[in-house]
Protein backbone atom coordinates (compact mmCIF):
# COMPACT_ATOMS: atom_id res chain seq x y z
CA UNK A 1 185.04 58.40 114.42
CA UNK A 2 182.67 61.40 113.95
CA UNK A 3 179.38 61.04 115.50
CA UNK A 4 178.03 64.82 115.68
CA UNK A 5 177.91 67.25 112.68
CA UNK A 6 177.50 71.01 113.88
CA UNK A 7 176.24 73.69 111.48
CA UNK A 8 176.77 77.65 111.82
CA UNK A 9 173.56 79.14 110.51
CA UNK A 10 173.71 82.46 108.47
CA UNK A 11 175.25 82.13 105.12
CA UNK A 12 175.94 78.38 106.03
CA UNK A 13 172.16 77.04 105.92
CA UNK A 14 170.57 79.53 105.45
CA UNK A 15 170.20 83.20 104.02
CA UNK A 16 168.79 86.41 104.20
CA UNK A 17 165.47 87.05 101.96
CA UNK A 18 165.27 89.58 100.42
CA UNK A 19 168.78 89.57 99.51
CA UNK A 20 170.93 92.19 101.14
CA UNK A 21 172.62 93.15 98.20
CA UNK A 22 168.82 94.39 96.61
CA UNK A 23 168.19 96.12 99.95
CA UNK A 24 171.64 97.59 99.93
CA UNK A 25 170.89 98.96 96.04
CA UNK A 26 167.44 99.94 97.08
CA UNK A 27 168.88 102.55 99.86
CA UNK A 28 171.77 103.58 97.56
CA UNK A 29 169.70 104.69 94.63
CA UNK A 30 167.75 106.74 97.12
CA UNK A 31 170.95 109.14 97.79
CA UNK A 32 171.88 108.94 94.12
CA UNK A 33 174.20 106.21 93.75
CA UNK A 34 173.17 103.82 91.12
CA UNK A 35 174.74 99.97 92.06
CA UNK A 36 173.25 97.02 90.57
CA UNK A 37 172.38 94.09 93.60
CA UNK A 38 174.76 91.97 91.15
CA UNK A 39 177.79 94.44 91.49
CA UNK A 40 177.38 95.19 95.47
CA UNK A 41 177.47 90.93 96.08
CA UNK A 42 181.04 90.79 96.11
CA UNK A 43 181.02 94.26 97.78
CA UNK A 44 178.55 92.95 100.61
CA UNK A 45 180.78 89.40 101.34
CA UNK A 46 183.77 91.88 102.00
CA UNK A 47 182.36 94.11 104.30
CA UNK A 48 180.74 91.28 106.13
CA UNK A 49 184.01 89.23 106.57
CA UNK A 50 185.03 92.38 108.40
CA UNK A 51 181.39 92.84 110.81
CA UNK A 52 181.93 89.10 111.88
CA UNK A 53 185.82 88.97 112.84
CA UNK A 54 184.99 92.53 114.74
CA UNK A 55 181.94 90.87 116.27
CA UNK A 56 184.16 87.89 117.57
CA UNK A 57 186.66 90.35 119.31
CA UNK A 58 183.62 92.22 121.09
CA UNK A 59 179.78 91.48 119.83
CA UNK A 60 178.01 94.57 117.91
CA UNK A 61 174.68 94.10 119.58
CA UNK A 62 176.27 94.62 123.02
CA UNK A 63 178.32 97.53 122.27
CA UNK A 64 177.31 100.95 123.13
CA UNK A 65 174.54 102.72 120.55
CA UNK A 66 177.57 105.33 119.41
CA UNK A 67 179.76 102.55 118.86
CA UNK A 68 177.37 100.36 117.20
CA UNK A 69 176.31 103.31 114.88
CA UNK A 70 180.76 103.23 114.27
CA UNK A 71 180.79 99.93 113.39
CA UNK A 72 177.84 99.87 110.63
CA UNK A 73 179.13 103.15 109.22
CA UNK A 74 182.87 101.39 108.38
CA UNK A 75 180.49 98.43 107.35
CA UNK A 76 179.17 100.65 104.81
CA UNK A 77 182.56 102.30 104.00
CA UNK A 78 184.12 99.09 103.30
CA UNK A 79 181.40 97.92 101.05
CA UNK A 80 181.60 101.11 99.15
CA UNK A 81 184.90 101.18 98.51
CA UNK A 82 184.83 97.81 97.34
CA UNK A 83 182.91 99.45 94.38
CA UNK A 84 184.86 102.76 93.84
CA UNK A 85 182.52 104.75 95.84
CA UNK A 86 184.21 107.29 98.49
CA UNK A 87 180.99 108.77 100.36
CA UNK A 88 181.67 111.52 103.03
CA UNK A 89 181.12 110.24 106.74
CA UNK A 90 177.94 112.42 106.64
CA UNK A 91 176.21 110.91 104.01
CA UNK A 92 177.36 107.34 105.20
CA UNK A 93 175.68 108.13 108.55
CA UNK A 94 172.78 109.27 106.54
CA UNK A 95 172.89 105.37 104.64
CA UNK A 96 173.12 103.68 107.47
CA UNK A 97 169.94 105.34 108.91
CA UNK A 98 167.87 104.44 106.05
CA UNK A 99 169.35 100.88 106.19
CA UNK A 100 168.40 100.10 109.33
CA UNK A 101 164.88 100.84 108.57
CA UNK A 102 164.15 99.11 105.91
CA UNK A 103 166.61 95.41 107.05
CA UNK A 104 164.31 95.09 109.76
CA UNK A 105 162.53 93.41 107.67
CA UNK A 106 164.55 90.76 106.34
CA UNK A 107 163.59 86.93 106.94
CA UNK A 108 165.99 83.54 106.25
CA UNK A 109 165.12 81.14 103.80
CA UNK A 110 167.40 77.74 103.53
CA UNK A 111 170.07 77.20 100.47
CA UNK A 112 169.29 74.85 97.99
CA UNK A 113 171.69 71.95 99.42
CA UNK A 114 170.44 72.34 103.19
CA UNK A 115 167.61 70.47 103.35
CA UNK A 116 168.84 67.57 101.64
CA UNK A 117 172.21 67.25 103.44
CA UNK A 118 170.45 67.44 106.17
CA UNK A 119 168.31 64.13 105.29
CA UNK A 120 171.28 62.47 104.07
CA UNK A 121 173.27 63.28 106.80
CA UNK A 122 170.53 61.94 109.32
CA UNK A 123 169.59 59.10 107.76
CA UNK A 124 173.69 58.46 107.85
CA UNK A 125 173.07 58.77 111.67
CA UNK A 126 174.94 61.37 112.62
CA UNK A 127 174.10 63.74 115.19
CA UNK A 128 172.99 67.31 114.11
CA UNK A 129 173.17 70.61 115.33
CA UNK A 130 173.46 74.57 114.78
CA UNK A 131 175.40 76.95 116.90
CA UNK A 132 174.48 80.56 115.76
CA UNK A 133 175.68 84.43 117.26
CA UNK A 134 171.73 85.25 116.47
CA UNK A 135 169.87 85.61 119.92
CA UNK A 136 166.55 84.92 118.23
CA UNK A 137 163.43 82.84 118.39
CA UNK A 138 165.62 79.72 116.16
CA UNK A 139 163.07 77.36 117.25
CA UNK A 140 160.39 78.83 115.56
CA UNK A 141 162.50 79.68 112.63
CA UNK A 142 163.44 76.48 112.28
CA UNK A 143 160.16 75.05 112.25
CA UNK A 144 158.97 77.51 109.94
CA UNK A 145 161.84 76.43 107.39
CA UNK A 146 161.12 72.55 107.89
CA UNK A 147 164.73 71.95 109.59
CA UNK A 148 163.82 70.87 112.61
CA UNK A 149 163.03 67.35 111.73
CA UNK A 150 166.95 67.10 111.07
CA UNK A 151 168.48 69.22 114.01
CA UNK A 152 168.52 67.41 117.26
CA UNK A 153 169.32 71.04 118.94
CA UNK A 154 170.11 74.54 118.24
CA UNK A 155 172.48 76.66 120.57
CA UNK A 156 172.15 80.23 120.30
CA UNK A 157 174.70 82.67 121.70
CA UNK A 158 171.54 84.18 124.36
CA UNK A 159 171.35 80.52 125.36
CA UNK A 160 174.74 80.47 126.64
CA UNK A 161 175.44 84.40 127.22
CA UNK A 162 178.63 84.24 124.77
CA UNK A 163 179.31 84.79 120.71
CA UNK A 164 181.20 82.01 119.11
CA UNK A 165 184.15 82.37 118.87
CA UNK A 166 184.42 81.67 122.66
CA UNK A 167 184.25 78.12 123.95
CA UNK A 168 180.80 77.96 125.82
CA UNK A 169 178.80 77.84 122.72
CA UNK A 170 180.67 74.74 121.51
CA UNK A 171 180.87 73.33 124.72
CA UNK A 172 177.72 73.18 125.23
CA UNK A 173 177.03 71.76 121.63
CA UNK A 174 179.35 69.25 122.68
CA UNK A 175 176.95 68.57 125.63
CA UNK A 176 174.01 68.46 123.90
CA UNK A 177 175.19 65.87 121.37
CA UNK A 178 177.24 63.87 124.06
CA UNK A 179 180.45 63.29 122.24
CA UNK A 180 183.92 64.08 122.74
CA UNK A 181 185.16 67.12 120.94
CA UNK A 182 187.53 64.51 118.41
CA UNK A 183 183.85 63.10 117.65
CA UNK A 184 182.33 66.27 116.02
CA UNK A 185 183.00 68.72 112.92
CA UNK A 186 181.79 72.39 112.86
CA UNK A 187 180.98 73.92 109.64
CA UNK A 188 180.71 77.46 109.26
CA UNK A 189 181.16 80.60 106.59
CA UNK A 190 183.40 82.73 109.00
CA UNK A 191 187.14 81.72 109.24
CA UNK A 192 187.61 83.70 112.56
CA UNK A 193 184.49 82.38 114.48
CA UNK A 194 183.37 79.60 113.30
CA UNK A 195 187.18 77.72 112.27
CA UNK A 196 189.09 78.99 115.05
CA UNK A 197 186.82 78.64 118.05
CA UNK A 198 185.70 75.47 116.96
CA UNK A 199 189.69 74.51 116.77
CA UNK A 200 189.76 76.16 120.14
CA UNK A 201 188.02 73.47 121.70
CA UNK A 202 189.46 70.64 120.08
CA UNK A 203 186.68 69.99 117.14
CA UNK A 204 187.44 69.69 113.84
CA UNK A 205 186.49 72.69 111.76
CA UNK A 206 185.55 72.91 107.98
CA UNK A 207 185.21 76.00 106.11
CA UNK A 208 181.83 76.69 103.88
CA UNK A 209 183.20 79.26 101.32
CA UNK A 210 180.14 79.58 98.88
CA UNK A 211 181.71 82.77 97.42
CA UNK A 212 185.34 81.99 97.52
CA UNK A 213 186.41 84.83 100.15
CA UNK A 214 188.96 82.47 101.48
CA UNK A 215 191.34 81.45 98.53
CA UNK A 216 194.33 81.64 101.03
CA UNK A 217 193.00 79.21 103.60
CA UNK A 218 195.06 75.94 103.43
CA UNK A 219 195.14 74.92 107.37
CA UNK A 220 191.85 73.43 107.27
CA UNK A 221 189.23 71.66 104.40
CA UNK A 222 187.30 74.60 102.66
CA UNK A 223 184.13 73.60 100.98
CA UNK A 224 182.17 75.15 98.63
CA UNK A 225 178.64 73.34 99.20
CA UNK A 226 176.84 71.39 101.47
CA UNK A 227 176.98 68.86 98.74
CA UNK A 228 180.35 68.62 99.48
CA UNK A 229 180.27 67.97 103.00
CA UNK A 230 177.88 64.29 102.74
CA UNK A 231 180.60 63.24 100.22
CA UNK A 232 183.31 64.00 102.85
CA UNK A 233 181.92 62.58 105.42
């Protein structure tokens, strides 16, 4: 029987505000390429399903600066190409400078179906929690975005000194909520984080594919809201 419910956080509960692709279309514009924030969406899911399975074989933020500065440039390239645009590795360097200036700024704000899975889900009794990569302040974030009332813990990768998709982040999830592994789901966005380490450790993983990136997966349930989920479960 499942008694614990675990949530990834970014583009599973909540988002980035402003939205990336706007930011993205903002910076592009200023080195003359003109890309609506509607056209780069699909652009920006693609290059991000690359960042997060090349942050679960070694995490970005811990790499050297050189390397880091690699990986955001092939970010970039991949998003680009998405969209027909072949930029020189100069002026991609030169993009990904500007970007990092001005998504400092970025804050989350909660999808329309979090908050009231989350009260569904809780009043259903189930235990709730979020295991997220970010090594940030989630408490305050979470009280900020009214979630807390519904998550009985958050465990952050700087918590535990590992990314998912390693086993010490759900393990310790697992020993926060006190259940068995065969007692919990994990639902995340990424297929090589969030569905294979959770399988790793024995808990059963579901898929949140709000943009249909993952037509091909078959080996596990693949969701396309929250929604979804309290009518599963």
């Amino acid at each position: 029987m499942i008694k614990a419910i675990f949530f990834d956080w970014f583009n599973t509960l909540a988002r980035y505000e402003p939205p990336r692709e706007e930011l993205h279309s903002q910076v592009l514009h200023e080195f003359g390429i003109e890309l609506s924030p509607d056209k780069l969406i699909p652009a920006v899911l693609v290059a991000d399903r690359y960042f997060f399975e090349e942050n679960a074989i070694s995490p970005v933020g811990k790499r050297s600066r050189e390397e880091q500065t690699e990986a955001y440039i092939h970010y970039t390239k991949i998003m680009l190409n998405e969209v027909g645009v072949k930029p020189s590795r100069e002026l991609l360097l030169e993009i990904v400078k500007k970007g990092q200036r001005l998504f400092g700024a970025l804050k989350f704000i909660l999808f329309d179906d979090t908050l009231p899975t989350l009260k569904t889900l809780k009043e259903r009794k189930f235990i709730l929690g979020s295991l997220t990569n970010y090594d940030k302040d989630m408490a305050s974030i979470c009280h900020e975005l009214g979630v807390d009332p519904y998550l009985d813990f958050v465990v952050t990768s700087g918590e535990v000194g590992v990314d998912k998709p390693r086993p010490p982040i759900f393990l310790k999830a697992l020993e926060k909520a006190n259940v068995e592994a065969s007692e919990a789901v994990h639902v995340g966005d990424q297929y090589q984080i969030d569905v294979t380490g959770a399988r790793g450790v024995g808990i059963t993983p579901i898929l949140i594919d709000r943009y249909n990136l993952y037509p091909e997966v078959t080996d596990c349930r693949r969701i396309k809201s929250l929604t979804e989920l309290a009518q599963f479960l």
